[in-house]
Protein backbone atom coordinates (compact mmCIF):
# COMPACT_ATOMS: atom_id res chain seq x y z
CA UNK A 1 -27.97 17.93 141.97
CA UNK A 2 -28.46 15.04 144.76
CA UNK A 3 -31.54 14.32 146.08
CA UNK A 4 -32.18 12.99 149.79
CA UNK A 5 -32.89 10.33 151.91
CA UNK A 6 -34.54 8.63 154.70
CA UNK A 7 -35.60 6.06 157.71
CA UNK A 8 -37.19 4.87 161.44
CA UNK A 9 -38.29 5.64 165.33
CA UNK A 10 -40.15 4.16 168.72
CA UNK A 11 -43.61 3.44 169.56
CA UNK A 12 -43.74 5.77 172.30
CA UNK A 13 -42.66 9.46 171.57
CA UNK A 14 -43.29 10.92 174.98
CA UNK A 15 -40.25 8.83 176.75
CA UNK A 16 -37.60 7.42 174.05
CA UNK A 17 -35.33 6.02 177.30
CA UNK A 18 -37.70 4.57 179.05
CA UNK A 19 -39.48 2.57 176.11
CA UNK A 20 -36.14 1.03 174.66
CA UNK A 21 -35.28 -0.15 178.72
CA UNK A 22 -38.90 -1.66 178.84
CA UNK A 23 -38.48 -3.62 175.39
CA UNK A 24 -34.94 -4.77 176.42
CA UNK A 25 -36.96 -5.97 179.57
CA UNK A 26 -39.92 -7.60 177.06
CA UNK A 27 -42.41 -5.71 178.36
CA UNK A 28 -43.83 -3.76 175.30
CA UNK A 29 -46.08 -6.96 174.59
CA UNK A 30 -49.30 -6.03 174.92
CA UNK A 31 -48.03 -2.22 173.59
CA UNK A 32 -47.77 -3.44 170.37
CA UNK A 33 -50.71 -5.12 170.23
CA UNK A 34 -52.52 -1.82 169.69
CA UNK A 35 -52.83 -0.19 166.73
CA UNK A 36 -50.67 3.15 166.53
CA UNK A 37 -52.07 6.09 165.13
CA UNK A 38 -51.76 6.60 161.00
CA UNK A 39 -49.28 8.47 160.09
CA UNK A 40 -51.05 11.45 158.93
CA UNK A 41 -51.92 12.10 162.22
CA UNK A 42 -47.98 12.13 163.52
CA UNK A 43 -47.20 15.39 163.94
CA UNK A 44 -43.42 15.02 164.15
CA UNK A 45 -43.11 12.61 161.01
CA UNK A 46 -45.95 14.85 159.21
CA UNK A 47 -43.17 17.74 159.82
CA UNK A 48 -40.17 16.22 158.41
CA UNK A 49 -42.22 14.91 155.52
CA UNK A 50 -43.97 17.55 154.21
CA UNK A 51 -40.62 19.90 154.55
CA UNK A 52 -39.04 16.57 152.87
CA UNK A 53 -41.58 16.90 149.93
CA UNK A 54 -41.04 20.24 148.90
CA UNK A 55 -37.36 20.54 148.74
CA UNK A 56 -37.80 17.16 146.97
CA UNK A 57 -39.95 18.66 144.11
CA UNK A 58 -37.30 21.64 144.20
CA UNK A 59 -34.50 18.87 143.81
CA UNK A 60 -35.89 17.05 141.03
CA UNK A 61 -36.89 20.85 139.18
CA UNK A 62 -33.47 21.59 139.42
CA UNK A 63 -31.89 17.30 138.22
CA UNK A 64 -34.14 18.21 134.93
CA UNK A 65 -33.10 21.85 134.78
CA UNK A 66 -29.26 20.88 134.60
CA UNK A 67 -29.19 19.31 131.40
CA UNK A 68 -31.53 21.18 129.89
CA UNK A 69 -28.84 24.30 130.73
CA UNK A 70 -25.99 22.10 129.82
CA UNK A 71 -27.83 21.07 126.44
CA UNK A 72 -28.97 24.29 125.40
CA UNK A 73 -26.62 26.51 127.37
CA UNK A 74 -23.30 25.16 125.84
CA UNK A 75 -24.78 23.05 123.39
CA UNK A 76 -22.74 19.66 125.30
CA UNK A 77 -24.29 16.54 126.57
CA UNK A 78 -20.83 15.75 128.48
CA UNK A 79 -21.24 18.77 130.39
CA UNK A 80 -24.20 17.57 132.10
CA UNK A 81 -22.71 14.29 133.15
CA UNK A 82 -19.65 16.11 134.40
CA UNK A 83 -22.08 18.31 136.74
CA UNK A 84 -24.37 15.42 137.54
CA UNK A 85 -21.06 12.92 138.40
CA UNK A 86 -19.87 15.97 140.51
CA UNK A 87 -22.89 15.91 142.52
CA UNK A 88 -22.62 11.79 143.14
CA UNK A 89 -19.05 12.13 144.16
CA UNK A 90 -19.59 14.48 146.52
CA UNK A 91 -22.41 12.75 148.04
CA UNK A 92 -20.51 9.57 148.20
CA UNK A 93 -17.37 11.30 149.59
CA UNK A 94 -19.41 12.04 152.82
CA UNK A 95 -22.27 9.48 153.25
CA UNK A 96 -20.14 7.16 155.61
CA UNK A 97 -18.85 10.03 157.74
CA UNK A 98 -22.47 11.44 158.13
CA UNK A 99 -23.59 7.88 159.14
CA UNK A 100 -20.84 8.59 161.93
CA UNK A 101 -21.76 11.87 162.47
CA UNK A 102 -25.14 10.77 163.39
CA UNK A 103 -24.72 8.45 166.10
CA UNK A 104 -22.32 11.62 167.76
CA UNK A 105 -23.89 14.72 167.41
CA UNK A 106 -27.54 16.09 167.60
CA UNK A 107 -29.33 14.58 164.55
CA UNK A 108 -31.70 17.32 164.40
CA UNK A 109 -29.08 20.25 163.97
CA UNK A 110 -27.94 18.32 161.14
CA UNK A 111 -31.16 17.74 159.26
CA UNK A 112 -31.57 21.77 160.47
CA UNK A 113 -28.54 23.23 158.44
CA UNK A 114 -27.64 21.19 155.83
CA UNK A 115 -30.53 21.77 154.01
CA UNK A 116 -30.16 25.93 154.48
CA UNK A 117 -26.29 24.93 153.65
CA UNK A 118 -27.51 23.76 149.87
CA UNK A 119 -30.14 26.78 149.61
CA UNK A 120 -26.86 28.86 149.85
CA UNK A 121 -25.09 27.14 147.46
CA UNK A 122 -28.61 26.58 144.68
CA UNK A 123 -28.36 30.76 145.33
CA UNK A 124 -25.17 30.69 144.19
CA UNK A 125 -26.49 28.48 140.82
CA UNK A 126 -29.31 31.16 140.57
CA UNK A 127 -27.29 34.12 141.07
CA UNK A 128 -24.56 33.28 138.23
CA UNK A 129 -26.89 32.28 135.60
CA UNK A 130 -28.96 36.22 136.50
CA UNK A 131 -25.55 37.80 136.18
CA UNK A 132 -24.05 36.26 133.07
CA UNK A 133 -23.51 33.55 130.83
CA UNK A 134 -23.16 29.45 132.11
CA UNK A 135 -20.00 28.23 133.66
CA UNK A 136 -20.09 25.02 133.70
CA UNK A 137 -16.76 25.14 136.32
CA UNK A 138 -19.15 26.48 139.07
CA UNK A 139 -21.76 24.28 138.45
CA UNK A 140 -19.85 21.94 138.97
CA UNK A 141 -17.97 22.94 141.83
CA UNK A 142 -21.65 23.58 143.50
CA UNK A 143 -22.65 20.20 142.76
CA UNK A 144 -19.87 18.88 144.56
CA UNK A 145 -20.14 20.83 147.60
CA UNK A 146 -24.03 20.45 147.48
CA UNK A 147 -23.47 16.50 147.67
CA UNK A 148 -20.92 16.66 150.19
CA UNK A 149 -23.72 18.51 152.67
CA UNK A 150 -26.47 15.79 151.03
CA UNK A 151 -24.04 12.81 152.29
CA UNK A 152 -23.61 14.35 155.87
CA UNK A 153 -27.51 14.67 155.82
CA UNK A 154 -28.55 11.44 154.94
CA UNK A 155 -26.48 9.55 157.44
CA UNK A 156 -28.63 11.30 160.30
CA UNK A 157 -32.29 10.66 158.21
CA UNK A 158 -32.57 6.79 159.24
CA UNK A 159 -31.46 7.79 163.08
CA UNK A 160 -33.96 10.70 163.22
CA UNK A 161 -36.87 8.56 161.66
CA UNK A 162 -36.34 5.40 164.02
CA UNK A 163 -36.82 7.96 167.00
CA UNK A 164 -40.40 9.27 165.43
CA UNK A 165 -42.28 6.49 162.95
CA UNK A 166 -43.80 3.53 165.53
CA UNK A 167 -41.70 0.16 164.41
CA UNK A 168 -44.60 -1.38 162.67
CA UNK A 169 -45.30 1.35 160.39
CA UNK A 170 -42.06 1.54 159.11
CA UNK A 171 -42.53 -0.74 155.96
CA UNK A 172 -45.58 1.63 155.49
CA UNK A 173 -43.60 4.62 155.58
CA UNK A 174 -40.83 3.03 153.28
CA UNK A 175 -43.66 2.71 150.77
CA UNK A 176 -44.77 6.08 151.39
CA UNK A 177 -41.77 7.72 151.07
CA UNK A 178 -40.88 5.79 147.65
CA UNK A 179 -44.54 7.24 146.32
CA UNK A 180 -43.55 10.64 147.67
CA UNK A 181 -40.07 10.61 145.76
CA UNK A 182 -41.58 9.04 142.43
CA UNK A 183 -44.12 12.02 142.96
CA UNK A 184 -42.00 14.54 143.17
CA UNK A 185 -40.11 13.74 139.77
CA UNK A 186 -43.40 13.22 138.02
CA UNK A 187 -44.45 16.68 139.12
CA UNK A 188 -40.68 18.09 139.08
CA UNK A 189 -40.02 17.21 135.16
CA UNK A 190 -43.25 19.23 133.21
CA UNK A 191 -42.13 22.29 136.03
CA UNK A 192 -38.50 22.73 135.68
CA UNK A 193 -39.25 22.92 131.67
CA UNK A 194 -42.00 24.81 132.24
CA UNK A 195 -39.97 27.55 134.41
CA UNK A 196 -37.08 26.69 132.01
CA UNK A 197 -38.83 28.50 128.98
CA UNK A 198 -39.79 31.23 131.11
CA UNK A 199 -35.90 31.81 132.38
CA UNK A 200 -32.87 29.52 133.01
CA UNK A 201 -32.64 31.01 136.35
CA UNK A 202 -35.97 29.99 137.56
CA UNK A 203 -35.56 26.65 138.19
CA UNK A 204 -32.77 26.80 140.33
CA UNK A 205 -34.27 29.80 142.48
CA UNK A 206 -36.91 27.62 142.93
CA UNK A 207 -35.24 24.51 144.43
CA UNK A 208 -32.84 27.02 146.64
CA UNK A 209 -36.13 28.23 148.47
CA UNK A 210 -37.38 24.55 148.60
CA UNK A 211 -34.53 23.60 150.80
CA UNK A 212 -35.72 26.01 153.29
CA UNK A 213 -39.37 23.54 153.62
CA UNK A 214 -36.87 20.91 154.73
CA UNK A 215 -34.86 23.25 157.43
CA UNK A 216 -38.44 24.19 158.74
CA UNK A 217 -40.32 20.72 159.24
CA UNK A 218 -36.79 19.43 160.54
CA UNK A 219 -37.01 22.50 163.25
CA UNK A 220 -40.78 21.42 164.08
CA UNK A 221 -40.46 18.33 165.51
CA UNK A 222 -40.55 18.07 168.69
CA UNK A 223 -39.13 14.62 169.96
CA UNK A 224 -35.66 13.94 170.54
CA UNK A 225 -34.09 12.78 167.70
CA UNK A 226 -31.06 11.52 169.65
CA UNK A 227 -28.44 10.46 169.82
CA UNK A 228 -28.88 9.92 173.58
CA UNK A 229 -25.79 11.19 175.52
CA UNK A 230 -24.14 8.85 178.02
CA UNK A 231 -24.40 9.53 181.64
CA UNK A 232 -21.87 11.74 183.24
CA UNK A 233 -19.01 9.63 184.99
CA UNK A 234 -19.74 6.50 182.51
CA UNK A 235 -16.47 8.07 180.88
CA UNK A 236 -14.44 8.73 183.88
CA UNK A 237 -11.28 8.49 182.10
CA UNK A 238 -12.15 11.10 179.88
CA UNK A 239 -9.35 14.07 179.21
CA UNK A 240 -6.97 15.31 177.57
CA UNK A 241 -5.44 12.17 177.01
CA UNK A 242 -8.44 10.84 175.32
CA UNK A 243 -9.13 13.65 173.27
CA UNK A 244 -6.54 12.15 170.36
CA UNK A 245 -8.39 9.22 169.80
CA UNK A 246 -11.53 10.49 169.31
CA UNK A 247 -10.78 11.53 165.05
CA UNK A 248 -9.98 7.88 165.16
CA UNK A 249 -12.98 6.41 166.59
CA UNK A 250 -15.15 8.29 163.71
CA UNK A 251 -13.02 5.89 161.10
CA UNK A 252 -13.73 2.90 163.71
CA UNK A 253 -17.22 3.72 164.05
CA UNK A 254 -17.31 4.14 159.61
CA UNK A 255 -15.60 0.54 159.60
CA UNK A 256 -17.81 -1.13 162.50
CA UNK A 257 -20.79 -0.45 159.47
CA UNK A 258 -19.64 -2.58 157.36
CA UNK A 259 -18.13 -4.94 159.88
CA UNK A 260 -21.92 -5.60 160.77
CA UNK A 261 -23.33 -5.99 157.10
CA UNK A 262 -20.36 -8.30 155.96
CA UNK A 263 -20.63 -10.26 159.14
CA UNK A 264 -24.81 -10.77 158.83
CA UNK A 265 -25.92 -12.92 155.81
CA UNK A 266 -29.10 -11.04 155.05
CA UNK A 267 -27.70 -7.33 154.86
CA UNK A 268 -24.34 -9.21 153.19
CA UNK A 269 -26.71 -10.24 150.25
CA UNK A 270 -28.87 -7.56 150.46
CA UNK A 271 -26.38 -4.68 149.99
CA UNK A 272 -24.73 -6.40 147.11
CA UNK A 273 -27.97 -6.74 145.53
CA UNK A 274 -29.09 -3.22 146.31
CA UNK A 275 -26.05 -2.14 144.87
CA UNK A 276 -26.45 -3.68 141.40
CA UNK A 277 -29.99 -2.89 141.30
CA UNK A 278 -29.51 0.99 141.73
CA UNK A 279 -26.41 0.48 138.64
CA UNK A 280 -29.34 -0.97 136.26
CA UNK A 281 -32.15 1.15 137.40
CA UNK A 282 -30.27 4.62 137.42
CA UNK A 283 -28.50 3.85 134.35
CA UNK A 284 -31.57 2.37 132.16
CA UNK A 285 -33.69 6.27 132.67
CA UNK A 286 -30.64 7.11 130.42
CA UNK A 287 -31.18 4.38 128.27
CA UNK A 288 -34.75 5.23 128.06
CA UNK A 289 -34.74 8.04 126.59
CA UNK A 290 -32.07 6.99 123.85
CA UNK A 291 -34.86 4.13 123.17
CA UNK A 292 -37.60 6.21 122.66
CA UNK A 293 -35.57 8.19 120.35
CA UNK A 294 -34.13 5.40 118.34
CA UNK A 295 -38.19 4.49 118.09
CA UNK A 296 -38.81 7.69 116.33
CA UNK A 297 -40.24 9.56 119.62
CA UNK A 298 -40.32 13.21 120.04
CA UNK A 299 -38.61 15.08 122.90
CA UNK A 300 -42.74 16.06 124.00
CA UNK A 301 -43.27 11.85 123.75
CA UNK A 302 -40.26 11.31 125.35
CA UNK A 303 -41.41 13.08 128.40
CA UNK A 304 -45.15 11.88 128.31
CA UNK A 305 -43.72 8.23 128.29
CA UNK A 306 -41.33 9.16 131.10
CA UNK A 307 -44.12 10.89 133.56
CA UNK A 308 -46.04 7.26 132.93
CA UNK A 309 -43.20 5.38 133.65
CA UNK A 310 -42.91 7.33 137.09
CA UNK A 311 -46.79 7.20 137.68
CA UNK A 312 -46.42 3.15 137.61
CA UNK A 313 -44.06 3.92 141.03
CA UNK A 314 -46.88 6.00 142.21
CA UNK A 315 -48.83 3.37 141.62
CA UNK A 316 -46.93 0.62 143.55
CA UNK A 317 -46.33 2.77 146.40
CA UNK A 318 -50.04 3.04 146.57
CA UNK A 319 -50.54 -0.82 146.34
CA UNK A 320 -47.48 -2.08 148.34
CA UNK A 321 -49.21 -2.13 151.89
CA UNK A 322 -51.95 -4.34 150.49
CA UNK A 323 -49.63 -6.45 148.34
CA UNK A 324 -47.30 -6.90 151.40
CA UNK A 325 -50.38 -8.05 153.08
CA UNK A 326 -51.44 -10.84 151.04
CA UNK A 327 -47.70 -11.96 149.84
CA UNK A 328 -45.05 -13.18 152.44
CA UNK A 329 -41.71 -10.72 151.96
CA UNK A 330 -39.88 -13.32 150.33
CA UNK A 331 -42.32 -13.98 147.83
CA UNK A 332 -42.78 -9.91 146.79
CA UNK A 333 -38.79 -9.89 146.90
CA UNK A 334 -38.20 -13.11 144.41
CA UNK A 335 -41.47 -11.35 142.27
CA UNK A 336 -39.87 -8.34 142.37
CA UNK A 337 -36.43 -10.05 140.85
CA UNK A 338 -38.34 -11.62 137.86
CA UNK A 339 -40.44 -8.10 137.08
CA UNK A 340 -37.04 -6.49 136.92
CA UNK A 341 -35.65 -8.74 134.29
CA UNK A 342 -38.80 -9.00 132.98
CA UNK A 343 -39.65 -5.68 131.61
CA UNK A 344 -36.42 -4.43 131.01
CA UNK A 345 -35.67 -7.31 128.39
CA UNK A 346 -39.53 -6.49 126.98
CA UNK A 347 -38.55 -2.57 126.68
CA UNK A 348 -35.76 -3.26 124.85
CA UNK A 349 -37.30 -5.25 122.08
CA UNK A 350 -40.83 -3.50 122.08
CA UNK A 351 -41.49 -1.79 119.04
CA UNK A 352 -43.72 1.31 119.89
CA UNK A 353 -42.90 4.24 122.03
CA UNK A 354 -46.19 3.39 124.82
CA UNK A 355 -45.19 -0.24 124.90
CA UNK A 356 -41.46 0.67 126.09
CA UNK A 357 -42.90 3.08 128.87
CA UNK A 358 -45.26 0.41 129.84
CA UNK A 359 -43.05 -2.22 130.27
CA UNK A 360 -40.28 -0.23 132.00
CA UNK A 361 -43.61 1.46 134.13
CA UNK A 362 -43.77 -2.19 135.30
CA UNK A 363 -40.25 -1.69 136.76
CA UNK A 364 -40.94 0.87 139.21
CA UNK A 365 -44.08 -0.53 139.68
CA UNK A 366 -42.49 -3.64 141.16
CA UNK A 367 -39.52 -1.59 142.96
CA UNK A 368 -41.28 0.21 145.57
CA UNK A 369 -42.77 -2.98 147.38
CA UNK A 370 -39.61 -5.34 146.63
CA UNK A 371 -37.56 -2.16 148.04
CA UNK A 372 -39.76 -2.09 150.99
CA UNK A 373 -38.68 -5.21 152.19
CA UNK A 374 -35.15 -4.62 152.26
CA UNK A 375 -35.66 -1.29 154.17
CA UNK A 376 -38.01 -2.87 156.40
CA UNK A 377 -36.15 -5.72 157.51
CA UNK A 378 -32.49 -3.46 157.60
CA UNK A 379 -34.42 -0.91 159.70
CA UNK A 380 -35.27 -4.40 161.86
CA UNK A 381 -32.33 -5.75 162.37
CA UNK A 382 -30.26 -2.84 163.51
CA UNK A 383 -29.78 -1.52 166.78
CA UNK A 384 -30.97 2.69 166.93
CA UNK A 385 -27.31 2.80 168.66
CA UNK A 386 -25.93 1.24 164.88
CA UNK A 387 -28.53 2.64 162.56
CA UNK A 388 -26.15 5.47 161.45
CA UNK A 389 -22.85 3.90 161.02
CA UNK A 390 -24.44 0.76 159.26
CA UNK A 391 -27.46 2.71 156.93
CA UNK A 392 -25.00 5.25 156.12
CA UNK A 393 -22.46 2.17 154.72
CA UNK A 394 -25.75 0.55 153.45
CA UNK A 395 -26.41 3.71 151.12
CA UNK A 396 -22.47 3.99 150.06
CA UNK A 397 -22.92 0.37 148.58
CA UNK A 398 -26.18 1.26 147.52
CA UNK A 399 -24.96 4.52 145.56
CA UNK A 400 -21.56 3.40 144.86
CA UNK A 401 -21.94 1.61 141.40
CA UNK A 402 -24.56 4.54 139.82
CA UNK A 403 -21.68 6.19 138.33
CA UNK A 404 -20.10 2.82 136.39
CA UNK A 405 -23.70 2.13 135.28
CA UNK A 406 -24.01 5.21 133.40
CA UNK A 407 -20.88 4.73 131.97
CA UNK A 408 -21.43 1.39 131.02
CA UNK A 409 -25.07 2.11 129.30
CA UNK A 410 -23.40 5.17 127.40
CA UNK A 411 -20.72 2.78 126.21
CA UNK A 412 -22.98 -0.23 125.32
CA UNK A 413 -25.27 2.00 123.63
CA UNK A 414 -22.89 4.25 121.35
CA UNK A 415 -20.77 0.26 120.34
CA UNK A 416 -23.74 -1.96 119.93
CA UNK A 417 -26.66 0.20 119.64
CA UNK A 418 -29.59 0.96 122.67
CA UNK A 419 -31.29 -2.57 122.57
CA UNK A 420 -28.35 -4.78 123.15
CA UNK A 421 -27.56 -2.28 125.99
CA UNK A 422 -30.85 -2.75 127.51
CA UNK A 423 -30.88 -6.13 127.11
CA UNK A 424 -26.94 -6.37 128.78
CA UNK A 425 -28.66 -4.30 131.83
CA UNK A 426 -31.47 -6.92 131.88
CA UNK A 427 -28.93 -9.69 132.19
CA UNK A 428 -27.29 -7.98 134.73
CA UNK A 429 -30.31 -8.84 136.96
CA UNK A 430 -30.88 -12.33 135.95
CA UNK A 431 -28.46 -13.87 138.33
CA UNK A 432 -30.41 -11.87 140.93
CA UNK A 433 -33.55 -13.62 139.98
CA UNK A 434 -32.67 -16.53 139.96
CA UNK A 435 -30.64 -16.62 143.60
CA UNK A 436 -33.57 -14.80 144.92
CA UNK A 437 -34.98 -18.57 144.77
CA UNK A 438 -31.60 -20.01 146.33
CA UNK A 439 -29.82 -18.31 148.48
CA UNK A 440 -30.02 -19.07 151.85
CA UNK A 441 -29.07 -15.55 153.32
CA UNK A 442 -32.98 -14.69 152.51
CA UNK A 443 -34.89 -17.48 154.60
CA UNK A 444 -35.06 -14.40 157.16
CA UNK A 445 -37.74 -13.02 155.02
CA UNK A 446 -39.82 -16.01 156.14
CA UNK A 447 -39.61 -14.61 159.35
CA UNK A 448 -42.57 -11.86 160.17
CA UNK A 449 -41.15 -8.45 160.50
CA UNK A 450 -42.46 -7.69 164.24
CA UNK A 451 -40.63 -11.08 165.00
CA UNK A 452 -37.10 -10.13 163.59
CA UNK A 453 -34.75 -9.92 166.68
CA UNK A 454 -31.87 -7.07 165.90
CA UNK A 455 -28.61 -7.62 165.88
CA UNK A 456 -26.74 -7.91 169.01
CA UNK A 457 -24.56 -5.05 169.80
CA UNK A 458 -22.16 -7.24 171.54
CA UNK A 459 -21.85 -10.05 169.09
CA UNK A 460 -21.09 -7.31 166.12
CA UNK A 461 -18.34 -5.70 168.15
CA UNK A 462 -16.30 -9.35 169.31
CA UNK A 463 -13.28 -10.66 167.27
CA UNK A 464 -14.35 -12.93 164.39
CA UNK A 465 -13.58 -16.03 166.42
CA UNK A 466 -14.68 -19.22 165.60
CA UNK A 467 -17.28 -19.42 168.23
CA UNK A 468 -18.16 -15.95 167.69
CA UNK A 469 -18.67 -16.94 164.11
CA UNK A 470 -20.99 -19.99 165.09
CA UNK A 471 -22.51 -17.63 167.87
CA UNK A 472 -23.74 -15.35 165.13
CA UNK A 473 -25.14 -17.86 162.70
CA UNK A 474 -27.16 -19.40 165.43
CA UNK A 475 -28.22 -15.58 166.11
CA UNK A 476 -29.18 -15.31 162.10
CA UNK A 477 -31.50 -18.72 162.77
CA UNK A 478 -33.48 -17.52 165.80
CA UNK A 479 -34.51 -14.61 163.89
């Protein structure tokens, strides 16, 4: 089943309006001078998080527990990717029209009931599995309609965050967050097979009670999550008349995300490599396990080496505020580049069983603070009015190739054996590494994060003149 998403909010949470009017007037200067409080004393963000962490754990109970009932339930590996391909589609069918969705209607009712939305359909899961034998049809089917809510619930996560985590502890929170979600699959593997021997069921009851944790802390928090409406008479025009456009605007609004990324260097490279990153990283867990088997490792190895490949996340979500401290971004995200290729290459020729899960540890290590970066500066550059339409086509690109990667890695391993398809994924990232070092679309990494201007709402929406196209590059240099 999907899992779910996040991002970022305004130093003051007592007047939203009035802070963004005094920052477009430069007078937040000596504001963010001062240290805002930690995080674990935000009430709001402490809200959504710990409802987030929950129905995470529940999530990742219930991405182990479906192939372990596909497996042992109707003895087929293929049925499992059908139900976990169902769940991606569906997610990806939706993401860009949540991101819309977002920046129209109340963010908070949407992070409210999409989340009781899946419980209903994980009952369903639970219910079928009490009352008879599996059908893999309907867990399908509820995969599907489970990612179709997830996509509609991500797009309004970024929005909703912006409003309540200060904008200098974002890249903290990105870090957190990472640790969280590496957390909750370290704890959520041992527990769905633990709850698995007990009953098939369990698992699944589990995770549809878990998505209640995230309806609640959504429901807590008490700041305006936006978006803000307009004042009354700004559309004076407004009728019936106008009411047939609207449908279209949603498609506009969908198109205007990706009109911004493809027209701004940084998120242009960024999303492309973001993309192809997830397609190796998603696909190479897979791989992982075939490794470990082909290395004589037992199913209990196999999931000792995997819990130590998710405690090196951990790990770097625990280090990443210090290394971001004492490395520039660019330098964590060209480090980051080499790691990847790195210790994929090494896990696919290593010999022993603890060798491969250290090297590919090393991975994830290196992924949360590289990752960081690239949510940090994203968050950065876009406008709160943007931040739906363009993180929600952000996360399409992002997701979009996950599918083809697991494809690819169960092709490449089943013709030329596990190691040359490790080693293929590894290559995939080389070209990565190595523009990491050229490409001028990342000098805006040299740039500090508190000094990154955003994008101009303006210059995003104008024809792609020839002075609008200078315009924007000289925008791209002064940040």
């Amino acid at each position: 089943m999907p899992v779910r998403d996040a991002e970022q909010g305004l130093t003051d949470p007592t007047d939203t309006a009035r802070a963004e009017a005094a920052q477009a007037d430069g007078q937040t200067v000596a504001a963010t001078r001062e240290r805002p409080p930690s995080l674990w004393r935000n009430w709001d963000y402490m809200c959504w998080w710990s409802g987030n962490a929950v129905s995470l754990l529940g999530s990742n109970m219930s991405n182990v527990a479906f192939p372990l009932l596909a497996v042992f339930g109707t003895g087929s590996v293929l049925n499992a990717g059908i139900i976990a391909a169902a769940g991606r589609i569906g997610g990806l069918l939706t993401l860009l029209w949540g991101g819309a969705l977002a920046d129209r209607r109340s963010r908070k009712l949407i992070l409210v009931v999409a989340p009781a939305l899946q419980a209903a359909m994980m009952g369903v899961v639970t219910v079928s599995l009490l009352s008879g034998p599996v059908h893999v049809d309907l867990l399908a089917v509820m995969a599907l309609l489970s990612g179709l809510v997830t996509g509609v619930r991500s797009g309004a996560v970024l929005p909703a965050l912006r409003r309540i985590v200060p904008r200098e502890q974002f890249a903290a929170r990105a870090a957190q967050e990472q640790g969280l979600a590496m957390g909750a699959q370290l704890a959520g593997s041992p527990l769905a097979a633990l709850l698995f021997g007990v009953a098939r069921w369990l698992p699944f009851g589990v995770d549809a009670l878990s998505f209640f944790f995230a309806s609640i802390g959504a429901a807590l928090i008490r700041h305006p999550l936006g978006p803000d409406r307009e004042p009354k008479g700004s559309t004076a025009t407004a009728g019936d008349a106008e009411d047939p456009p609207k449908r279209r605007r949603v498609i506009a609004d969908i198109a205007e995300g990706f009109r911004i990324i493809l027209r701004h260097d940084f998120l242009r490279y960024t999303t492309g490599w973001v993309a192809v990153t997830n397609l190796v990283g998603n696909s190479f867990m897979l791989l992982l396990v075939a490794l470990l088997a082909s290395r004589g490792a037992t199913p209990q190895l196999i999931g000792v080496t995997n819990a130590g490949v998710l405690a090196g996340g951990i790990l770097g979500a625990f280090l990443a505020g210090a290394i971001l401290r004492r490395m520039s971004a660019l330098h964590v995200f060209q480090t980051g580049g080499w790691v990847y290729v790195a210790s994929l290459a090494l896990a696919a020729v290593l010999p022993a069983p603890w060798q491969i899960g250290l090297a590919t540890a090393a991975f994830t290590f290196a992924s949360v603070p590289t990752v960081t970066v690239w949510e940090s500066y994203t968050a950065r550059l876009v406008p709160d009015q943007l931040i739906g339409r363009v993180g929600a086509a952000s996360s399409f690109c992002a997701q979009s190739l996950t599918w083809l990667g697991m494809l690819l890695a169960g092709w490449l391993g089943s013709q030329f054996g596990t190691t040359v398809a490790a080693l293929c994924f590894a290559g995939i990232l080389l070209p990565f590494a190595v523009a990491g070092h050229l490409a001028r679309s990342l000098t805006l990494l040299r740039t500090p994060l508190d000094q990154v201007n955003e994008v101009s709402v303006a210059r995003t929406t104008e024809p792609a003149t020839p002075g609008g196209r200078r315009h924007n590059r000289g925008e791209e240099r002064a940040d």
